[in-house]
PDB file of N, CA and C in Angstrom:
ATOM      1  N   UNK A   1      26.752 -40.163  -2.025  1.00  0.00           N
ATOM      2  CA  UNK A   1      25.639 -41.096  -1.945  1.00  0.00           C
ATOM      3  C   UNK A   1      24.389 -40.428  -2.500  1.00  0.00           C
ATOM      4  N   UNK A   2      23.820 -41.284  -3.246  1.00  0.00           N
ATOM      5  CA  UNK A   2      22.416 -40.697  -4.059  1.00  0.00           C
ATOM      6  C   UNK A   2      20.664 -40.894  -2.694  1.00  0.00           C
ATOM      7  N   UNK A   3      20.467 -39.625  -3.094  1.00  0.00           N
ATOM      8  CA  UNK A   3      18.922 -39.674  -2.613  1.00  0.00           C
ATOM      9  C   UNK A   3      18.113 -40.611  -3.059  1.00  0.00           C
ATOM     10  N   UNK A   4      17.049 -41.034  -1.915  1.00  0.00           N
ATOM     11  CA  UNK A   4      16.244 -42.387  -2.176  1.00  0.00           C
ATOM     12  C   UNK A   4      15.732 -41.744  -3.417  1.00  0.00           C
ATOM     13  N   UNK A   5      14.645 -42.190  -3.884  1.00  0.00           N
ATOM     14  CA  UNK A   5      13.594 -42.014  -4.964  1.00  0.00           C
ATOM     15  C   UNK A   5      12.391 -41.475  -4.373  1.00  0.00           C
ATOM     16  N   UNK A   6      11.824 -40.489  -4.400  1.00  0.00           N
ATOM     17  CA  UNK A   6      10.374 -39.866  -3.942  1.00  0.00           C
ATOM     18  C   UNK A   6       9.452 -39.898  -4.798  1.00  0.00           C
ATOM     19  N   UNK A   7       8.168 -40.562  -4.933  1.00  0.00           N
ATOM     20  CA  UNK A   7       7.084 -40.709  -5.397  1.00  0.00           C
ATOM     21  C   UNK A   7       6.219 -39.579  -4.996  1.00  0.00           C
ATOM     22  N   UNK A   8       5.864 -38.536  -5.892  1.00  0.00           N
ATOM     23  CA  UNK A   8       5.070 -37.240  -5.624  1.00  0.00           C
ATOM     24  C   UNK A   8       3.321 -37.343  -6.228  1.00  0.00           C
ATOM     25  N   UNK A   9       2.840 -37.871  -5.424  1.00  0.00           N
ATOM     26  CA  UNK A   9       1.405 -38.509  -5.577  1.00  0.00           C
ATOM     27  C   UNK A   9       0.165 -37.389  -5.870  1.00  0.00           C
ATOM     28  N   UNK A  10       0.376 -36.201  -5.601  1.00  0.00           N
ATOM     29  CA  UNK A  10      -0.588 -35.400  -5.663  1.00  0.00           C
ATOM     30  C   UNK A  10       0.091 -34.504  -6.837  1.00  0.00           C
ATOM     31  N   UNK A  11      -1.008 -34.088  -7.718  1.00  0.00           N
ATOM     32  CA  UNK A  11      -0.197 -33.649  -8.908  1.00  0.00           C
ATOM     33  C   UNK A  11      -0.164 -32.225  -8.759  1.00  0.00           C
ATOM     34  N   UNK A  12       1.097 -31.853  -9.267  1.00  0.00           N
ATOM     35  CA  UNK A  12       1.560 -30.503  -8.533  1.00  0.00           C
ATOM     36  C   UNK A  12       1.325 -30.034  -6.931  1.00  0.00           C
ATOM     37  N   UNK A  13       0.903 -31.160  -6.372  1.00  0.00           N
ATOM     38  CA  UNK A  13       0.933 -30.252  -4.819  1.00  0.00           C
ATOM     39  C   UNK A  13       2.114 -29.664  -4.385  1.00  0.00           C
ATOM     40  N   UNK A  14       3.092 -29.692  -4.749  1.00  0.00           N
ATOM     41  CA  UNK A  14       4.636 -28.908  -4.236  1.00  0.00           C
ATOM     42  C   UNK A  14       4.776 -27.706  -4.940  1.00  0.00           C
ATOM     43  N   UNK A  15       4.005 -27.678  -5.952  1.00  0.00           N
ATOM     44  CA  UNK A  15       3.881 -26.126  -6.691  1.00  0.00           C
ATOM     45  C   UNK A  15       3.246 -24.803  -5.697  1.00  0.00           C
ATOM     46  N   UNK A  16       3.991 -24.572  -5.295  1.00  0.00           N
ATOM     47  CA  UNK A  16       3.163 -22.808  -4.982  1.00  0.00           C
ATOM     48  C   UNK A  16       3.711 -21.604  -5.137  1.00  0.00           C
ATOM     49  N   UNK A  17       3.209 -21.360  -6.864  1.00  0.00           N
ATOM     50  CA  UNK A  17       3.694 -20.086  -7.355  1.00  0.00           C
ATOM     51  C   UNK A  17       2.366 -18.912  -6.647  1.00  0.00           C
ATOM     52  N   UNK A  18       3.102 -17.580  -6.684  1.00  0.00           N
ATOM     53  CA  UNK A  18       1.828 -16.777  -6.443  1.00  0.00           C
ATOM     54  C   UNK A  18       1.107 -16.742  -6.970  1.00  0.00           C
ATOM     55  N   UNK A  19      -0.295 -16.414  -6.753  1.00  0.00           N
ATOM     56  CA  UNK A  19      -1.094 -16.276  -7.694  1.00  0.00           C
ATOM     57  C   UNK A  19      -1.202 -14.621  -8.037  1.00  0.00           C
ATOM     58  N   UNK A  20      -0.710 -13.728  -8.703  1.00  0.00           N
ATOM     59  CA  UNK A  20      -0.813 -11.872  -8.443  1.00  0.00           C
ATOM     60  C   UNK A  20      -2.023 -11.253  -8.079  1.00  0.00           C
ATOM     61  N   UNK A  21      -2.794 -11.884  -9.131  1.00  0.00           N
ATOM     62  CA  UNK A  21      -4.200 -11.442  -9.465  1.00  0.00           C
ATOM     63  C   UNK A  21      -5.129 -11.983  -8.213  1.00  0.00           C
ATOM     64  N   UNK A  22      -4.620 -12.930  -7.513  1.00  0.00           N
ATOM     65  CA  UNK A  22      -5.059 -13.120  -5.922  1.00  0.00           C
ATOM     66  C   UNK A  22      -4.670 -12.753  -5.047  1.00  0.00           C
ATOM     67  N   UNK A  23      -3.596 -12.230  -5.098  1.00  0.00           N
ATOM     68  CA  UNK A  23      -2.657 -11.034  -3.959  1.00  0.00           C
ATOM     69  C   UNK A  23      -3.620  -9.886  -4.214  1.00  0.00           C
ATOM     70  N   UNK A  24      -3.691  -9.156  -5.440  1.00  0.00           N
ATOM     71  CA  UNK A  24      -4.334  -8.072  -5.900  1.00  0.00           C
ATOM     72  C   UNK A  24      -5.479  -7.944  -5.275  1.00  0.00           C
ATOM     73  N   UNK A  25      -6.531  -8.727  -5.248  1.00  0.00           N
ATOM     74  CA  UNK A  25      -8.148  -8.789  -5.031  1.00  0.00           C
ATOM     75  C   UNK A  25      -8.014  -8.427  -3.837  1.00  0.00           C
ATOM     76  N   UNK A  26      -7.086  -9.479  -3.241  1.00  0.00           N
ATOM     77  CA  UNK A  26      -7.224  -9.661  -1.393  1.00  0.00           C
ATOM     78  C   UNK A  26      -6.825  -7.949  -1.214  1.00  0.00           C
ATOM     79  N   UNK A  27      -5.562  -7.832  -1.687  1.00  0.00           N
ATOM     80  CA  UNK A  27      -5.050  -6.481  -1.005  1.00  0.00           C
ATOM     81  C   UNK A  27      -6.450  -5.346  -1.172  1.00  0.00           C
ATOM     82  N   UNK A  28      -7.155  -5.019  -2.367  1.00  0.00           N
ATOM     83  CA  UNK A  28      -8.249  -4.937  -2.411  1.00  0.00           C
ATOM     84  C   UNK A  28      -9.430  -4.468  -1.981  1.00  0.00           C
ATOM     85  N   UNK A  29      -9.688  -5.863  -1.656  1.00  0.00           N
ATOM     86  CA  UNK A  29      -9.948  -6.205  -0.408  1.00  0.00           C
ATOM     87  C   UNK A  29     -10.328  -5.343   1.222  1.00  0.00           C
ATOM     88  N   UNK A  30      -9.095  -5.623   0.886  1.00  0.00           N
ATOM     89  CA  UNK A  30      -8.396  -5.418   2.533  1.00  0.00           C
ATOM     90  C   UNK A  30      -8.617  -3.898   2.741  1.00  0.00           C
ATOM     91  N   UNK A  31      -8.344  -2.510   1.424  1.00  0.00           N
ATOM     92  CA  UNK A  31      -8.361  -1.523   1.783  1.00  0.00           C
ATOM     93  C   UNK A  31      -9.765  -1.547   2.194  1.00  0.00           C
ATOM     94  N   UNK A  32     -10.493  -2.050   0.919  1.00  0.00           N
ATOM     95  CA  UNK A  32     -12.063  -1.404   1.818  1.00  0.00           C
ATOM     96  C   UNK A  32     -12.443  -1.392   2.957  1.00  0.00           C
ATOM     97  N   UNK A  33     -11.938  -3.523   3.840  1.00  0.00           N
ATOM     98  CA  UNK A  33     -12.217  -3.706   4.788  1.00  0.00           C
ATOM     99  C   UNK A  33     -11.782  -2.248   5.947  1.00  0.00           C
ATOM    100  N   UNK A  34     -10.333  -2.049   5.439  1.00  0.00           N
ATOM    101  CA  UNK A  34      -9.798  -0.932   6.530  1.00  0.00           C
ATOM    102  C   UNK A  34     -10.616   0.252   6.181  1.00  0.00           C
ATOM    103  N   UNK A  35     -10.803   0.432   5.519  1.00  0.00           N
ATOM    104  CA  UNK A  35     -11.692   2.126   4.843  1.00  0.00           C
ATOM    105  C   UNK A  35     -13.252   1.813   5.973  1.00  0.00           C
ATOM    106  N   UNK A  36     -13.887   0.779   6.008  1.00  0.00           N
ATOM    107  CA  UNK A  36     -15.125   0.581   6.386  1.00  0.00           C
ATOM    108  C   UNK A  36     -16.068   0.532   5.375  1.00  0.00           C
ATOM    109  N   UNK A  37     -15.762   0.455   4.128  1.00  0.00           N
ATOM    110  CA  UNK A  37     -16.506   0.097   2.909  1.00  0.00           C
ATOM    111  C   UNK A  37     -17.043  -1.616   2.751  1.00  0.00           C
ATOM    112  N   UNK A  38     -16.269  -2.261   3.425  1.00  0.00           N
ATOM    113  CA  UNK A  38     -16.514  -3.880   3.375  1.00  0.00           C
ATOM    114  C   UNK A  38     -16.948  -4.026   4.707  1.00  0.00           C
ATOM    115  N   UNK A  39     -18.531  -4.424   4.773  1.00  0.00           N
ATOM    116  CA  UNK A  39     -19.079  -4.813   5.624  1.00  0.00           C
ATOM    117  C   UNK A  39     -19.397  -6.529   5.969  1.00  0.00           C
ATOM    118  N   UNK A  40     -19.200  -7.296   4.792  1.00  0.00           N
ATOM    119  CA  UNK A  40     -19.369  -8.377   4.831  1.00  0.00           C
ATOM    120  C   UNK A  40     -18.730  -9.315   4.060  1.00  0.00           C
ATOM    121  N   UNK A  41     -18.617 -10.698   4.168  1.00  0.00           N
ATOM    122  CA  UNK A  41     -17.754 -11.626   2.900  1.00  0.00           C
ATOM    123  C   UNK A  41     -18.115 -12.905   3.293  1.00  0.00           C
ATOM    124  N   UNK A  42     -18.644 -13.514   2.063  1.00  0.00           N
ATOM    125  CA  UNK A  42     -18.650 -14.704   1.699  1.00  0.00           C
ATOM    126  C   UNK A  42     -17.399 -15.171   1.031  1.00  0.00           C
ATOM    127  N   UNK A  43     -16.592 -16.453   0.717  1.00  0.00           N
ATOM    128  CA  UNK A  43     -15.690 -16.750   0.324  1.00  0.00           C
ATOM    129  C   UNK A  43     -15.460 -18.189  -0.204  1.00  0.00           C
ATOM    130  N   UNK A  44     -15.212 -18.635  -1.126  1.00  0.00           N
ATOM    131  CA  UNK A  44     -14.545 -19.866  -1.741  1.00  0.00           C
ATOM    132  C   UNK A  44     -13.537 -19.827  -2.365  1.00  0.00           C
ATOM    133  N   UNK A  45     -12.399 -20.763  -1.912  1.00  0.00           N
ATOM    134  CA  UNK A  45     -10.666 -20.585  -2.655  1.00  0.00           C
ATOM    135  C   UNK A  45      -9.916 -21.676  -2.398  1.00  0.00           C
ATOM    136  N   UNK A  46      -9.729 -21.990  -3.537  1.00  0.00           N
ATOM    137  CA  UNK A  46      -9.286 -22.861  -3.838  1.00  0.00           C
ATOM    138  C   UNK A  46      -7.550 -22.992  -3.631  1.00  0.00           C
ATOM    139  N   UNK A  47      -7.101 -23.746  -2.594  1.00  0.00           N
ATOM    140  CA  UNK A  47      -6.051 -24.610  -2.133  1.00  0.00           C
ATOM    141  C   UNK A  47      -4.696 -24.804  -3.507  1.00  0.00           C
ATOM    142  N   UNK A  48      -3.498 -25.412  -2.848  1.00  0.00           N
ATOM    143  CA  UNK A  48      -2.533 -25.545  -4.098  1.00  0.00           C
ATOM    144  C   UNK A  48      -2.739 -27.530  -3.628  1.00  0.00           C
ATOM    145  N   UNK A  49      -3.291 -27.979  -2.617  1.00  0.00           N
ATOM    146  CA  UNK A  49      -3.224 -28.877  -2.623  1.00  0.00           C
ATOM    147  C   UNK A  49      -4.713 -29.866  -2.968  1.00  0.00           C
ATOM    148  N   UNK A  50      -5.312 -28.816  -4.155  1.00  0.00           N
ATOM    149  CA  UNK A  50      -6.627 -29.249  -4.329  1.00  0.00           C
ATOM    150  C   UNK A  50      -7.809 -28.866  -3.128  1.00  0.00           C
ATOM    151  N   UNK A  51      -7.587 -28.086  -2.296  1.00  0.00           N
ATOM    152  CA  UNK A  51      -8.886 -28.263  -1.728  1.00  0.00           C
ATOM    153  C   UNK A  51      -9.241 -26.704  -1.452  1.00  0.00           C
ATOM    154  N   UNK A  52     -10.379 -27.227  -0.975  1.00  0.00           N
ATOM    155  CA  UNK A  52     -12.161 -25.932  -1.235  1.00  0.00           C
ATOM    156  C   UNK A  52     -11.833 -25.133   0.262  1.00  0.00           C
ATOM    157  N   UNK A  53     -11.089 -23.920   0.680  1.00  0.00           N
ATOM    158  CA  UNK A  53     -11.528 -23.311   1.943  1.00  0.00           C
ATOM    159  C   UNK A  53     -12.837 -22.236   1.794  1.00  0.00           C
ATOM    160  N   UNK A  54     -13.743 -22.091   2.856  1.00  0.00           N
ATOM    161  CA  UNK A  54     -14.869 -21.693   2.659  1.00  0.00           C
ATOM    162  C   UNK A  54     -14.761 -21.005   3.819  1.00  0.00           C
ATOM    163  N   UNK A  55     -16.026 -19.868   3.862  1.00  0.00           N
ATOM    164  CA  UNK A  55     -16.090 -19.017   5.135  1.00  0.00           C
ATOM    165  C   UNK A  55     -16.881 -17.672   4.484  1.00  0.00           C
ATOM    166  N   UNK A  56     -17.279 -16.888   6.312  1.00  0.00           N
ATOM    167  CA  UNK A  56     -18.090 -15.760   5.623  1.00  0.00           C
ATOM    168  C   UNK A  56     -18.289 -15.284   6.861  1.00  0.00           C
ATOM    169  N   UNK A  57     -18.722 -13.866   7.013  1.00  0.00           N
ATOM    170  CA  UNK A  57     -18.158 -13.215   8.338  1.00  0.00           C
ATOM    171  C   UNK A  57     -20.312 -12.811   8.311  1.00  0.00           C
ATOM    172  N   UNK A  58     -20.564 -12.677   9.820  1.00  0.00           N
ATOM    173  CA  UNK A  58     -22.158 -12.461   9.697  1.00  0.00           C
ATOM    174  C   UNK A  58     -22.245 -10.820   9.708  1.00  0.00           C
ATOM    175  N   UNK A  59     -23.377 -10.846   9.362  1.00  0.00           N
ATOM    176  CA  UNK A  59     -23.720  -9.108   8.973  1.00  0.00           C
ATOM    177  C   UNK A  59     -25.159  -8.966   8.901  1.00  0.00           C
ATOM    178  N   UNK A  60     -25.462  -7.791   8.742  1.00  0.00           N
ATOM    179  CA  UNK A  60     -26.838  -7.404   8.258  1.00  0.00           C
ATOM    180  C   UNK A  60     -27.361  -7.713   6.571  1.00  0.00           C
ATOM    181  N   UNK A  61     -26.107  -7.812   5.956  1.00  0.00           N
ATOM    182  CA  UNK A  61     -26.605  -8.002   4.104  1.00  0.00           C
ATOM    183  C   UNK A  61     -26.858  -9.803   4.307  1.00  0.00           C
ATOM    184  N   UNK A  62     -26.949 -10.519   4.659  1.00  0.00           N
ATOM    185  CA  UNK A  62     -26.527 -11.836   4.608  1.00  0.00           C
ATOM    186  C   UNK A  62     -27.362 -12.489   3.365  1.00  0.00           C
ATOM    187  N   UNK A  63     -28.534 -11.867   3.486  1.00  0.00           N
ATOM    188  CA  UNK A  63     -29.346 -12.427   2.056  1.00  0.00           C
ATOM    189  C   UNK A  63     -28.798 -11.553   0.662  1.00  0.00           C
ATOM    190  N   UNK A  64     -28.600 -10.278   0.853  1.00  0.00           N
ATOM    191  CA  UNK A  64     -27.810  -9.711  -0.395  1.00  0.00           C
ATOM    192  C   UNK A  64     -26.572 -10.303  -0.774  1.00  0.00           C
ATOM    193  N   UNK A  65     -25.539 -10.876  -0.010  1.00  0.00           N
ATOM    194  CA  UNK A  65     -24.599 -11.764   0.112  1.00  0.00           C
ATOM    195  C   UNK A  65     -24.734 -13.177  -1.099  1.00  0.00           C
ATOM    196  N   UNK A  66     -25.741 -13.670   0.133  1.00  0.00           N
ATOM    197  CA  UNK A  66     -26.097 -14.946  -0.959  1.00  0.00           C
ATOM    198  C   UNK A  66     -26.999 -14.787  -1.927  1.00  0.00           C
ATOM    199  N   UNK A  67     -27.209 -13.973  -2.956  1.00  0.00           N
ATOM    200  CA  UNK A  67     -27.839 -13.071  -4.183  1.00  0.00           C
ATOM    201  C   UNK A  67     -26.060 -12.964  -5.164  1.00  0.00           C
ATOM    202  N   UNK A  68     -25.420 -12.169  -4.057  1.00  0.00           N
ATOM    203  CA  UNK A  68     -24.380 -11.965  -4.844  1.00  0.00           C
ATOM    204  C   UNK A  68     -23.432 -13.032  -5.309  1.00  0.00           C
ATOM    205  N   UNK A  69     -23.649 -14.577  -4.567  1.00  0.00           N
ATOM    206  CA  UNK A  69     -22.662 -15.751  -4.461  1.00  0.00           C
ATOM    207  C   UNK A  69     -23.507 -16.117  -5.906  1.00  0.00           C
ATOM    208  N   UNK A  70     -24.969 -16.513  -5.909  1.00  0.00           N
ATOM    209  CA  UNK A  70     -25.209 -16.966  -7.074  1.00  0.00           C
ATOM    210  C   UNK A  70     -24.923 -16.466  -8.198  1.00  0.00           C
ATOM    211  N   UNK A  71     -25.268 -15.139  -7.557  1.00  0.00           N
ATOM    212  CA  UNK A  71     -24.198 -14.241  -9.606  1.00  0.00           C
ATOM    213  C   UNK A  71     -22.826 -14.590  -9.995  1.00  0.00           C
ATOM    214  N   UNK A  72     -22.229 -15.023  -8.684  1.00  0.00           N
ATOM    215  CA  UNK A  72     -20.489 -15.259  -9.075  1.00  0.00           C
ATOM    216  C   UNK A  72     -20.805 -16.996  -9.761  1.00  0.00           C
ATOM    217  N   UNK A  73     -21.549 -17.744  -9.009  1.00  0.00           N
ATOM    218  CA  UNK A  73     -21.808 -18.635  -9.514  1.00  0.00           C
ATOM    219  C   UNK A  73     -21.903 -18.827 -11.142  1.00  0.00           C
ATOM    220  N   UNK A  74     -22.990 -18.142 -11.513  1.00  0.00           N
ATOM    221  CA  UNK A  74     -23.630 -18.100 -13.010  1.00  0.00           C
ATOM    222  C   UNK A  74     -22.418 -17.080 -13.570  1.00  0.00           C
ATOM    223  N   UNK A  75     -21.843 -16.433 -12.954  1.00  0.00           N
ATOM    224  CA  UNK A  75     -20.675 -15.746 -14.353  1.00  0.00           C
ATOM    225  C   UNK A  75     -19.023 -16.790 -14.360  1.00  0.00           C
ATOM    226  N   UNK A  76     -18.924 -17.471 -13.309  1.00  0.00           N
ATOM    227  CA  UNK A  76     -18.128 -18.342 -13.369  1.00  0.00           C
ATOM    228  C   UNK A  76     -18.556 -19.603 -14.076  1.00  0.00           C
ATOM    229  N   UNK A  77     -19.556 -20.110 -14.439  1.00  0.00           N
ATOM    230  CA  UNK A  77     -20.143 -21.460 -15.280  1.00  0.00           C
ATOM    231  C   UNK A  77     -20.048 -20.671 -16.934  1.00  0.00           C
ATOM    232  N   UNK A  78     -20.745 -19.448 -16.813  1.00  0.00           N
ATOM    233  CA  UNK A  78     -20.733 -18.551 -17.871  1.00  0.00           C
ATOM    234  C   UNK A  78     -18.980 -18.563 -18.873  1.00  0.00           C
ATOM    235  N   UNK A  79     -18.489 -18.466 -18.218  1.00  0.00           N
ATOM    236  CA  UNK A  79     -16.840 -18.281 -18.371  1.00  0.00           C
ATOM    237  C   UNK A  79     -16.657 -16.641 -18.873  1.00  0.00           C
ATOM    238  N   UNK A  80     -17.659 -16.016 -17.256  1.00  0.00           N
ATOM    239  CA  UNK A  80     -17.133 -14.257 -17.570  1.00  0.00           C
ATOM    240  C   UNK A  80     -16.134 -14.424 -16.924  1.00  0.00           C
ATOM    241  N   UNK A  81     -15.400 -12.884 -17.456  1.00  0.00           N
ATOM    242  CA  UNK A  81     -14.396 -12.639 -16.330  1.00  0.00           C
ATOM    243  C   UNK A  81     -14.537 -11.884 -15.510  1.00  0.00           C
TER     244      UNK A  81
END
């Protein structure tokens, strides 16, 4: 007996290949956090099902922080890498 027919409405939402180069950062990341080199983080990342997760841990840099979000801003419109 044949399977109904499934209508897959969100385009590619069933796709979730890794991303490396986002494993990489995080792992990264992560040493500094463990080293004590990462004192703070702002964050935007983008979902496989289209959507925006956001977040940011409080600290003493919080205005150097958001200094540093607008530079990611302007080199991401920029199309640096």
């Amino acid at each position: 007996m044949s399977q109904p027919l499934r209508l897959i409405t969100q385009t590619e939402s069933w796709k979730q290949e890794v991303q490396v180069d986002v494993v990489t950062r995080l792992r990264e990341l992560l040493a500094m956090a463990e080293a004590g080199e990462l004192q703070g983080i702002a964050y935007a990342a983008a979902t496989t099902d289209n959507m925006i997760a956001t977040g940011f841990t409080k600290n003493n840099a919080q205005s150097a922080i958001i200094g540093g979000l607008a530079r990611v801003t302007h080199r991401m419109l920029a199309g640096e890498d």
